[in-house]
C-alpha atoms as a PDB file:
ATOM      1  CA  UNK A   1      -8.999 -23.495 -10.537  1.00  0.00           C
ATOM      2  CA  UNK A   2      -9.632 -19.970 -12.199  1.00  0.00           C
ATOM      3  CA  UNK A   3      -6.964 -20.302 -14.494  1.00  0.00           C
ATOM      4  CA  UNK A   4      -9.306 -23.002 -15.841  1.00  0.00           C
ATOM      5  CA  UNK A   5     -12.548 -21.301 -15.309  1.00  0.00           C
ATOM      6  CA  UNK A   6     -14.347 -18.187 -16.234  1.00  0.00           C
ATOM      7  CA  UNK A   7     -16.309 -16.336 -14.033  1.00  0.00           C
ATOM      8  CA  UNK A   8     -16.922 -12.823 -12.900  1.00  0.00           C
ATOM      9  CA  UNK A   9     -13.160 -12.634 -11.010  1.00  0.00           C
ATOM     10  CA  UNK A  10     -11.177 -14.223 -14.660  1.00  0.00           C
ATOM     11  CA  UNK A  11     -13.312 -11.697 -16.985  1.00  0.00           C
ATOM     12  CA  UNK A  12     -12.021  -8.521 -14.519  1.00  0.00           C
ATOM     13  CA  UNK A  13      -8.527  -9.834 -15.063  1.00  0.00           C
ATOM     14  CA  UNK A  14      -8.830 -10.386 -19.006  1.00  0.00           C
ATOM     15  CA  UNK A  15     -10.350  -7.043 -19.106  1.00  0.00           C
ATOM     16  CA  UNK A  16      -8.305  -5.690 -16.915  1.00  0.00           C
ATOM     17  CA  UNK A  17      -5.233  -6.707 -19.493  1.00  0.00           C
ATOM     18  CA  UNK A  18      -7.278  -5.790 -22.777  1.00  0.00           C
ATOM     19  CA  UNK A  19      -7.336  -2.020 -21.120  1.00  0.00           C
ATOM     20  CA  UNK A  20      -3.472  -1.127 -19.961  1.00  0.00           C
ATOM     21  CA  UNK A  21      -1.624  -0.217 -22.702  1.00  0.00           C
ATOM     22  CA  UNK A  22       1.125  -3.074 -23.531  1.00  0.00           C
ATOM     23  CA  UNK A  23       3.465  -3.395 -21.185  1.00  0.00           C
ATOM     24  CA  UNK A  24       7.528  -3.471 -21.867  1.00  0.00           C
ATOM     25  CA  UNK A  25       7.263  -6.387 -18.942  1.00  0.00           C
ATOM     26  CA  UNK A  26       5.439  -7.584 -15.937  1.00  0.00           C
ATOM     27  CA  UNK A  27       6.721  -8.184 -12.590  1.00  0.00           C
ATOM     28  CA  UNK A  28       5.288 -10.231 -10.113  1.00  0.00           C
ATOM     29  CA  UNK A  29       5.046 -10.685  -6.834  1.00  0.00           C
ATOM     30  CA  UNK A  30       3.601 -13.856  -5.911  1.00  0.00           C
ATOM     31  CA  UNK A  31       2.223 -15.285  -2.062  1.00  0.00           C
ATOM     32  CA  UNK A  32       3.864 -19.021  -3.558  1.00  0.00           C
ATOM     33  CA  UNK A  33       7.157 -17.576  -3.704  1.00  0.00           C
ATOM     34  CA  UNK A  34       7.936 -16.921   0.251  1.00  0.00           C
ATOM     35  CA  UNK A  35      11.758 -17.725   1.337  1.00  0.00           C
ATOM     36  CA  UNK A  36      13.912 -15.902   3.400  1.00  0.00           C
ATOM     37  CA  UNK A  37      15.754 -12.888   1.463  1.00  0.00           C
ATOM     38  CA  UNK A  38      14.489 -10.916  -1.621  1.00  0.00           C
ATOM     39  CA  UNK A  39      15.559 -12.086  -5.218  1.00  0.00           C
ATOM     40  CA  UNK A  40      14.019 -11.834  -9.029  1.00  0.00           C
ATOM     41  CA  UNK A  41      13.931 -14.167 -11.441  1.00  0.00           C
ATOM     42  CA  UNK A  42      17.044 -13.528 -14.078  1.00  0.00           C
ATOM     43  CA  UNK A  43      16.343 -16.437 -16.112  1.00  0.00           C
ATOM     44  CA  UNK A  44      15.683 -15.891 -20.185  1.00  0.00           C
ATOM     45  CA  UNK A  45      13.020 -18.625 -20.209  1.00  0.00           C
ATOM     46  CA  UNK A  46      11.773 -19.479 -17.019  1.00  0.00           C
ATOM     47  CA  UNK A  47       9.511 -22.534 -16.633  1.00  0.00           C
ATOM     48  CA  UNK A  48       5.993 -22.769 -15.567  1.00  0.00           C
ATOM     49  CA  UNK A  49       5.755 -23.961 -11.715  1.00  0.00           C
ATOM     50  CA  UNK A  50       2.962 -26.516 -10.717  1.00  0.00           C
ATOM     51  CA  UNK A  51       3.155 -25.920  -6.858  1.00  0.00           C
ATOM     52  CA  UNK A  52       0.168 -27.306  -5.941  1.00  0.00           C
ATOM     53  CA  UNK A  53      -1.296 -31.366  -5.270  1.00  0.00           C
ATOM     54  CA  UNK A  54      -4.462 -32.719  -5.492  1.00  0.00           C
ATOM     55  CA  UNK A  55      -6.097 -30.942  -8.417  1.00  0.00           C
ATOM     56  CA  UNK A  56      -7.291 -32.004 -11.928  1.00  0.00           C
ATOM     57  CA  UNK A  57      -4.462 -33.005 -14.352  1.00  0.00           C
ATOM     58  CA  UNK A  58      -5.672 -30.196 -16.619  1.00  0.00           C
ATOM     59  CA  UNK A  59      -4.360 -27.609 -14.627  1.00  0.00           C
ATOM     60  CA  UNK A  60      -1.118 -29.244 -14.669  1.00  0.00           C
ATOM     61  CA  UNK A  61      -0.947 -29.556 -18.090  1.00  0.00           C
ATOM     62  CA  UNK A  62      -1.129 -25.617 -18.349  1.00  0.00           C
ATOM     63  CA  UNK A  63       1.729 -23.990 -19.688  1.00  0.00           C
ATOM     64  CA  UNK A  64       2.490 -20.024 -19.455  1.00  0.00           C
ATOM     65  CA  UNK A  65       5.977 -19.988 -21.915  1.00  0.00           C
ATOM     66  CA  UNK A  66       6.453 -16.465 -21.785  1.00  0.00           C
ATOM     67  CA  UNK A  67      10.071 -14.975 -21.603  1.00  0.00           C
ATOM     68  CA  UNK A  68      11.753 -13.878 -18.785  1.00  0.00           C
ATOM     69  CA  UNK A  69      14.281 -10.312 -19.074  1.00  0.00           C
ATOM     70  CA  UNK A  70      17.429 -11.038 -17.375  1.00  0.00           C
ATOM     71  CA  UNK A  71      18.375  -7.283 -18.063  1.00  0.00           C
ATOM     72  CA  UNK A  72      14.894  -6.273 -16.246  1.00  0.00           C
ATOM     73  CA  UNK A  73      15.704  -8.292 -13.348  1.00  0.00           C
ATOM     74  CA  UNK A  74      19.255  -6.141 -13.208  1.00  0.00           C
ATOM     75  CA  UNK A  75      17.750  -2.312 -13.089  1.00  0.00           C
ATOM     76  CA  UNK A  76      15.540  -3.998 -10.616  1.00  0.00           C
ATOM     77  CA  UNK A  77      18.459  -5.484  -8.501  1.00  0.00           C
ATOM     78  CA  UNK A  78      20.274  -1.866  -9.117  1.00  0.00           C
ATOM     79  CA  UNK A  79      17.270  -0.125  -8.244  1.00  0.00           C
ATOM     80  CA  UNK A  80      16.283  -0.640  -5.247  1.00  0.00           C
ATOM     81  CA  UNK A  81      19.850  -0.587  -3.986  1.00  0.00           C
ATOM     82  CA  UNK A  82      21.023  -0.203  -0.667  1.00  0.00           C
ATOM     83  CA  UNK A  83      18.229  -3.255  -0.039  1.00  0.00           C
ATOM     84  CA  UNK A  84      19.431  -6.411  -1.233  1.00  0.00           C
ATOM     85  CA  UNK A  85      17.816  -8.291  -4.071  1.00  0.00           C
ATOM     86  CA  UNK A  86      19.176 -11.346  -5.549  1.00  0.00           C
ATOM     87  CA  UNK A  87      19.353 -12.736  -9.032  1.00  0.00           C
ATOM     88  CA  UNK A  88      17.555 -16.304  -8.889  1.00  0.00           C
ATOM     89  CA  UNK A  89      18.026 -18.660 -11.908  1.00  0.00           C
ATOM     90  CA  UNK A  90      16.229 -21.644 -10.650  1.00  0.00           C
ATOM     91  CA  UNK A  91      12.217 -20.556  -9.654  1.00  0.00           C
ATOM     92  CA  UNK A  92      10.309 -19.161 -12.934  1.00  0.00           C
ATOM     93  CA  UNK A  93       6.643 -18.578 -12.642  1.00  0.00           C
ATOM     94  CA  UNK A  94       4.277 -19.809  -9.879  1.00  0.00           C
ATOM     95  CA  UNK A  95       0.662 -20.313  -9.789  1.00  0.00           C
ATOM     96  CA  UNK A  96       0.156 -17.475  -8.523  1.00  0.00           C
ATOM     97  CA  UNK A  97       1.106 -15.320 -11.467  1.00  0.00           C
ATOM     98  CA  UNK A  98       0.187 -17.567 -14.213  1.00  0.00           C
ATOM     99  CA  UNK A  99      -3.421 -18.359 -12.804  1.00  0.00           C
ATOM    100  CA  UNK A 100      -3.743 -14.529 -13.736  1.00  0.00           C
ATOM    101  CA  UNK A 101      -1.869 -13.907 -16.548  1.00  0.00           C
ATOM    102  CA  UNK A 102      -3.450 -16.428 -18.371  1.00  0.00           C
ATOM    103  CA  UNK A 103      -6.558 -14.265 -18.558  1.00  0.00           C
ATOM    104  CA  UNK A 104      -4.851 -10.799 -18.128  1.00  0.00           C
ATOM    105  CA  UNK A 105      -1.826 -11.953 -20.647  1.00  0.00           C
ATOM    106  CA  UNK A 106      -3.170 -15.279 -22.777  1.00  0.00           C
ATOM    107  CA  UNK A 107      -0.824 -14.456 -25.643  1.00  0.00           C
ATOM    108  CA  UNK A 108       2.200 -14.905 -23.004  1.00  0.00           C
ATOM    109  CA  UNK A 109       4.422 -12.607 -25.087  1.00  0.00           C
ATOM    110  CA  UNK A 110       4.900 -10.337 -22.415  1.00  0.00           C
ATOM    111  CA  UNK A 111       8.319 -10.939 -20.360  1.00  0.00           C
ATOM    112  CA  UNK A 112       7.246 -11.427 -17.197  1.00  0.00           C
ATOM    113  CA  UNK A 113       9.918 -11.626 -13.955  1.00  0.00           C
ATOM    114  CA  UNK A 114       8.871 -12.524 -10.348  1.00  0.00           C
ATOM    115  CA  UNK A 115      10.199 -10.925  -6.991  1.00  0.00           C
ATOM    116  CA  UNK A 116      10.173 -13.199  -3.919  1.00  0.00           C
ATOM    117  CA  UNK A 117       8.576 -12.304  -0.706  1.00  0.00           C
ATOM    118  CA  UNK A 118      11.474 -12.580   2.352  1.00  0.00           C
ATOM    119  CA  UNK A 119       9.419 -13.970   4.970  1.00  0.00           C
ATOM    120  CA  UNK A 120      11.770 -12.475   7.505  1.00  0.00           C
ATOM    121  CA  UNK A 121      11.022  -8.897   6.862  1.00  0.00           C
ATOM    122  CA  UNK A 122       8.388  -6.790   9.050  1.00  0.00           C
ATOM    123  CA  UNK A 123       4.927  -5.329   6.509  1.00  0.00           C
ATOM    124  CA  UNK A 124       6.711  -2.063   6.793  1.00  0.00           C
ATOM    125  CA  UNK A 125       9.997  -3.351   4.650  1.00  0.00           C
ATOM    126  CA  UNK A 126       7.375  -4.632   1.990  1.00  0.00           C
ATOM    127  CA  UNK A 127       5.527  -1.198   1.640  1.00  0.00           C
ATOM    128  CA  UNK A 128       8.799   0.673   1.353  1.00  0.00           C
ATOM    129  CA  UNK A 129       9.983  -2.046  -1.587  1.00  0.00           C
ATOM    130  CA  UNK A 130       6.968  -1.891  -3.039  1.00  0.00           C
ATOM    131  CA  UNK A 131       7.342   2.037  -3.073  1.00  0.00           C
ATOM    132  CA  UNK A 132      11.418   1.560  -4.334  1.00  0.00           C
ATOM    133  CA  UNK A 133      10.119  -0.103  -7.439  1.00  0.00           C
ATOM    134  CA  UNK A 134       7.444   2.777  -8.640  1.00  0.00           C
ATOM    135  CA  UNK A 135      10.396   4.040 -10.633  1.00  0.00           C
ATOM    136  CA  UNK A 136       9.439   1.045 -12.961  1.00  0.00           C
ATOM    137  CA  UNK A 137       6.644   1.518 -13.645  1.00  0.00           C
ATOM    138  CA  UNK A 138       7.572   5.300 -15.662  1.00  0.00           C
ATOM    139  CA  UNK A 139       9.802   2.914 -17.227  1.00  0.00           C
ATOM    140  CA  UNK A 140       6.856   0.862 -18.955  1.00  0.00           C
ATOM    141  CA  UNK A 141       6.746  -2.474 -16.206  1.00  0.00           C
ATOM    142  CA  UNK A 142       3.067  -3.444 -15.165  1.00  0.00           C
ATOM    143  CA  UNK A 143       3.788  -4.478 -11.240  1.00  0.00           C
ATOM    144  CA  UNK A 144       1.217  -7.446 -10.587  1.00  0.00           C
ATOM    145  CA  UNK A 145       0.613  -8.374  -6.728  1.00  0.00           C
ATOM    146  CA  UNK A 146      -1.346 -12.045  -6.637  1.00  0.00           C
ATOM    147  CA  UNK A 147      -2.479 -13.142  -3.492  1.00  0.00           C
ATOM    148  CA  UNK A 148      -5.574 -12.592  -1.308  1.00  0.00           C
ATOM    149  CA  UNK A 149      -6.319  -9.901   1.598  1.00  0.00           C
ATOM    150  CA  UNK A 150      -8.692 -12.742   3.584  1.00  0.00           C
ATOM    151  CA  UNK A 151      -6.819 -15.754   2.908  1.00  0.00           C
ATOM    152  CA  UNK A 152      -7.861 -18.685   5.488  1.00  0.00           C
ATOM    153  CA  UNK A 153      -7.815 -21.990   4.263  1.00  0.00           C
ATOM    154  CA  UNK A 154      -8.595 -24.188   7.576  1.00  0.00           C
ATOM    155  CA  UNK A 155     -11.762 -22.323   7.805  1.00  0.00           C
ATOM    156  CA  UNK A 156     -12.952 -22.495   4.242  1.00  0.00           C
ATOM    157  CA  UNK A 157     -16.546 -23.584   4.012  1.00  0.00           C
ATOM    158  CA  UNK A 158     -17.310 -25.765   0.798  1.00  0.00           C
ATOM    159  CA  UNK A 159     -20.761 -25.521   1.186  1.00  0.00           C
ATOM    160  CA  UNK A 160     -20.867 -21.516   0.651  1.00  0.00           C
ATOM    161  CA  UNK A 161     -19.127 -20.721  -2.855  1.00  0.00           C
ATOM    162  CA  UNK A 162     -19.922 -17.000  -3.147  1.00  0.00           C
ATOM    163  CA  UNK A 163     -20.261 -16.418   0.556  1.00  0.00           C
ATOM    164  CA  UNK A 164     -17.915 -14.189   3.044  1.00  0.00           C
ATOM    165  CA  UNK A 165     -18.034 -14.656   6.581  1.00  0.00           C
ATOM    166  CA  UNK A 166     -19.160 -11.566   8.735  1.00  0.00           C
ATOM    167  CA  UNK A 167     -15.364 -11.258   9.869  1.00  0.00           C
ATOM    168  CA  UNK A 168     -13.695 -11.419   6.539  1.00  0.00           C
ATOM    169  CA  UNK A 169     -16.368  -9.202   4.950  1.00  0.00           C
ATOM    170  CA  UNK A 170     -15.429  -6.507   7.935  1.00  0.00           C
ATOM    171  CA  UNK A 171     -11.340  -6.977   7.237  1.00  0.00           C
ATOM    172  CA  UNK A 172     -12.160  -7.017   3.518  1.00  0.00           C
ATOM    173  CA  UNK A 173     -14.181  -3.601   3.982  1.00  0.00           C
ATOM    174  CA  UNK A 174     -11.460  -1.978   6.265  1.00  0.00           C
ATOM    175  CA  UNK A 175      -8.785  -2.868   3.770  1.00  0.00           C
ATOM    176  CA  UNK A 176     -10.631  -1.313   0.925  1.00  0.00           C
ATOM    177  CA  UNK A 177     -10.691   1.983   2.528  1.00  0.00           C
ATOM    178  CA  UNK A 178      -7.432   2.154   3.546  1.00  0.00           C
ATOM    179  CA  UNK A 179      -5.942   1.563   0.522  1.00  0.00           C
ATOM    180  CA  UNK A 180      -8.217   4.208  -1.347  1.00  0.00           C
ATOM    181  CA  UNK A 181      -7.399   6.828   1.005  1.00  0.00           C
ATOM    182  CA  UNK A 182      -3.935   6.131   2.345  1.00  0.00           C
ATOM    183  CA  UNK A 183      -2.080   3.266   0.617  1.00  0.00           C
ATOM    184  CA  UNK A 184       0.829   4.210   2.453  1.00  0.00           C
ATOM    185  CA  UNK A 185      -0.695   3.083   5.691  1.00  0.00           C
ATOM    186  CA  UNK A 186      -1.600  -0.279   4.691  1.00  0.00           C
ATOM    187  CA  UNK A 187       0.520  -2.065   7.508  1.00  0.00           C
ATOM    188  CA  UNK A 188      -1.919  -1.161   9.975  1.00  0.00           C
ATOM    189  CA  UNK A 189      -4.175  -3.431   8.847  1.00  0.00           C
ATOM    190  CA  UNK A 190      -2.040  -6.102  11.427  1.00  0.00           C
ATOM    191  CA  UNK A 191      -3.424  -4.229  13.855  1.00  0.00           C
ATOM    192  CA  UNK A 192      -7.292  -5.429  12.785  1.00  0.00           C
ATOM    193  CA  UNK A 193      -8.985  -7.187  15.411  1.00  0.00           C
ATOM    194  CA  UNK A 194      -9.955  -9.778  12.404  1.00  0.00           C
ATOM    195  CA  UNK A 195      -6.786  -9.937  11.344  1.00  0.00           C
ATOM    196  CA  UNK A 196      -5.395 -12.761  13.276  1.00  0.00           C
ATOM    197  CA  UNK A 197      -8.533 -14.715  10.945  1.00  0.00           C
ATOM    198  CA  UNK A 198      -8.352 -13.126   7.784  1.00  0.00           C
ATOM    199  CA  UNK A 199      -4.469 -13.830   7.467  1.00  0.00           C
ATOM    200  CA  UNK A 200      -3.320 -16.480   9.817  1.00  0.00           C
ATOM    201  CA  UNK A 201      -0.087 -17.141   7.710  1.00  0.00           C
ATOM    202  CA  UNK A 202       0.937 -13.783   5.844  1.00  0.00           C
ATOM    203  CA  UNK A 203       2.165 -14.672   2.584  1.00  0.00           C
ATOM    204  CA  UNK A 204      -1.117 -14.209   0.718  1.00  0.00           C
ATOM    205  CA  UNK A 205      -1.366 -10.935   2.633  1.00  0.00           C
ATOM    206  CA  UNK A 206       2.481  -9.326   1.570  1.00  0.00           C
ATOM    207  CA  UNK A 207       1.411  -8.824  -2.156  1.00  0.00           C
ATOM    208  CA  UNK A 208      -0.785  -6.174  -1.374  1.00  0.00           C
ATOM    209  CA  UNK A 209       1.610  -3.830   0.946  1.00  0.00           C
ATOM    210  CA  UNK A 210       3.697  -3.984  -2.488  1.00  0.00           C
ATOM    211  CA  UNK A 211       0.913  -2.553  -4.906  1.00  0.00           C
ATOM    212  CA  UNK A 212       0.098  -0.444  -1.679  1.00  0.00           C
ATOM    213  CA  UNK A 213       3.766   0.959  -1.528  1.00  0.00           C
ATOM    214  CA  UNK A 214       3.977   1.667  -5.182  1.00  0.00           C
ATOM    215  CA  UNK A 215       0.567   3.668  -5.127  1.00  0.00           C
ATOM    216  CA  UNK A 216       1.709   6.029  -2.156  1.00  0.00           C
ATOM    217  CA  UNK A 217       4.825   6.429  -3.531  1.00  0.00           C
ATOM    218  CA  UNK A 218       3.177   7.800  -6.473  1.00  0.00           C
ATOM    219  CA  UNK A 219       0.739  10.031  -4.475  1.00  0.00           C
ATOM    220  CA  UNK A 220      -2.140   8.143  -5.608  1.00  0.00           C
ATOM    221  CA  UNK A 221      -4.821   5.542  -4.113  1.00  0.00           C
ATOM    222  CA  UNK A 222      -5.847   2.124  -5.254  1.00  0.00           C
ATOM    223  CA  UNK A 223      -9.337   1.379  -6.247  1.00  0.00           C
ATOM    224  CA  UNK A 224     -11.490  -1.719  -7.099  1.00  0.00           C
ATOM    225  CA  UNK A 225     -12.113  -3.155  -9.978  1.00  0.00           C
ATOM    226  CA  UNK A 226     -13.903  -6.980  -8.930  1.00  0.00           C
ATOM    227  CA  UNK A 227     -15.295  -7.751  -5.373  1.00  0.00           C
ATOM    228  CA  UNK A 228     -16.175 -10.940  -3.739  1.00  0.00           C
ATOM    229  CA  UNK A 229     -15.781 -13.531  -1.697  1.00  0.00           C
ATOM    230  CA  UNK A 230     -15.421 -17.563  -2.092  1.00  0.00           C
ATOM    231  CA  UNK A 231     -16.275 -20.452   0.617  1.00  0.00           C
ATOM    232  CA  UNK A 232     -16.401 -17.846   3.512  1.00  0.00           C
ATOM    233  CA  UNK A 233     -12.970 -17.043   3.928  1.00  0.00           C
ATOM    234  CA  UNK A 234     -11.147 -16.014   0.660  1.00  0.00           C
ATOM    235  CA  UNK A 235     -11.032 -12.437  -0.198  1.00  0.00           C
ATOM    236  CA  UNK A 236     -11.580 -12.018  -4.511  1.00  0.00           C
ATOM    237  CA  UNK A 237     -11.552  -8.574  -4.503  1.00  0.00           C
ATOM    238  CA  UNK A 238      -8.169  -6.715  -6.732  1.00  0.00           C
ATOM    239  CA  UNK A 239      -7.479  -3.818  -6.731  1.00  0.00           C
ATOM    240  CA  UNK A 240      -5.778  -1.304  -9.665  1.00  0.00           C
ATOM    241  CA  UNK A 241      -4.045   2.002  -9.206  1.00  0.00           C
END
């Protein structure tokens, strides 16, 4: 619902956007894009994905028509060579990247291309991708992560909107300090004894080891530009580096 909605968490993002200089293109990787193997999205105008049930019809009615960059989604292929990635023609772009960029981006003129998250790969193959595709960013490509660092739905707690529970505030806390003083190191956060709660399945978890990657590869740290929580076990907080 926040690509609907403003609060304090869709204000960070369009500021957030308003501040980095203009991106050539922005590539995203997504927690609603999980499959086995890693591919980008090679298609010149990829649709707008509604991969959710059970929510208003507005947010199905919103559209994010910006243009993909087949030719991005080749130096990316080429890039991180000798690890395959694919060249998909058939996803476009998720909720998970459009629920953003409609704040960070609402123009949509920006080409934007997604990476998939290969659910078969160890957190230690997602750091080193992320830190393979740091080139890009010298090349003018904003790298977007979207997905949560506490991230359980079965113990969500409608009645608390702005709340975090006392274990996802400690995973929440540990993660923010590794990733401001060693990025690089942000798989041992699997290792957390509240891990098992904050990210029972790990897709809205992977996101981050990419943005983590790219920020040790580049000998710098990630810091935090909105905090929060939501019904006692969603992590808001995002991070920029």
């Amino acid at each position: 619902m926040n690509a609907l909605e403003q609060n304090r968490f869709t204000e960070a993002w369009a500021a957030f956007g308003a501040e980095v200089p203009r991106p050539r293109a922005i590539l995203v990787v997504s927690a609603h894009w999980y499959e086995r193997g890693s591919a980008v999205t090679a298609m010149a105008l990829p649709r707008t994905i509604h991969d959710f049930y059970g929510f208003p019809r507005p947010l199905f009615e919103v559209r994010y028509p910006a243009p993909g960059d087949p030719a991005l989604a080749e130096e990316i292929a080429e890039l991180v060579k000798p690890t395959r990635v694919g060249l998909d023609g058939g996803w476009g772009i998720d909720h998970g990247a459009w629920s953003v960029l409609v704040h960070a981006f609402p123009a949509a003129d920006v080409p934007v291309v997604q990476l998939s998250i290969d659910s078969s790969r160890d957190f230690d193959y997602h750091v080193e991708l992320g830190g393979r595709l740091a080139a890009l960013r010298e090349r003018g490509v904003l790298i977007l992560g979207s997905g949560n660092v506490v991230h359980n739905l079965g113990a969500i707690d409608w009645s608390s909107p702005d709340a975090g529970f006392d274990w996802a505030q400690r995973f929440d806390d540990r993660a923010r300090q590794l990733l401001s003083e060693r990025p690089g190191d942000a798989a041992e956060l699997r290792t957390h004894p509240d891990y098992e709660l904050a990210a029972p399945t790990a897709e809205h978890f992977i996101p981050m080891l990419y943005i983590a990657g790219l920020a040790a590869a580049g000998g710098g740290s990630l810091r935090s530009f909105a905090e929060g929580y939501a019904f006692g076990s969603l992590s808001m907080t995002c991070y920029q580096g």
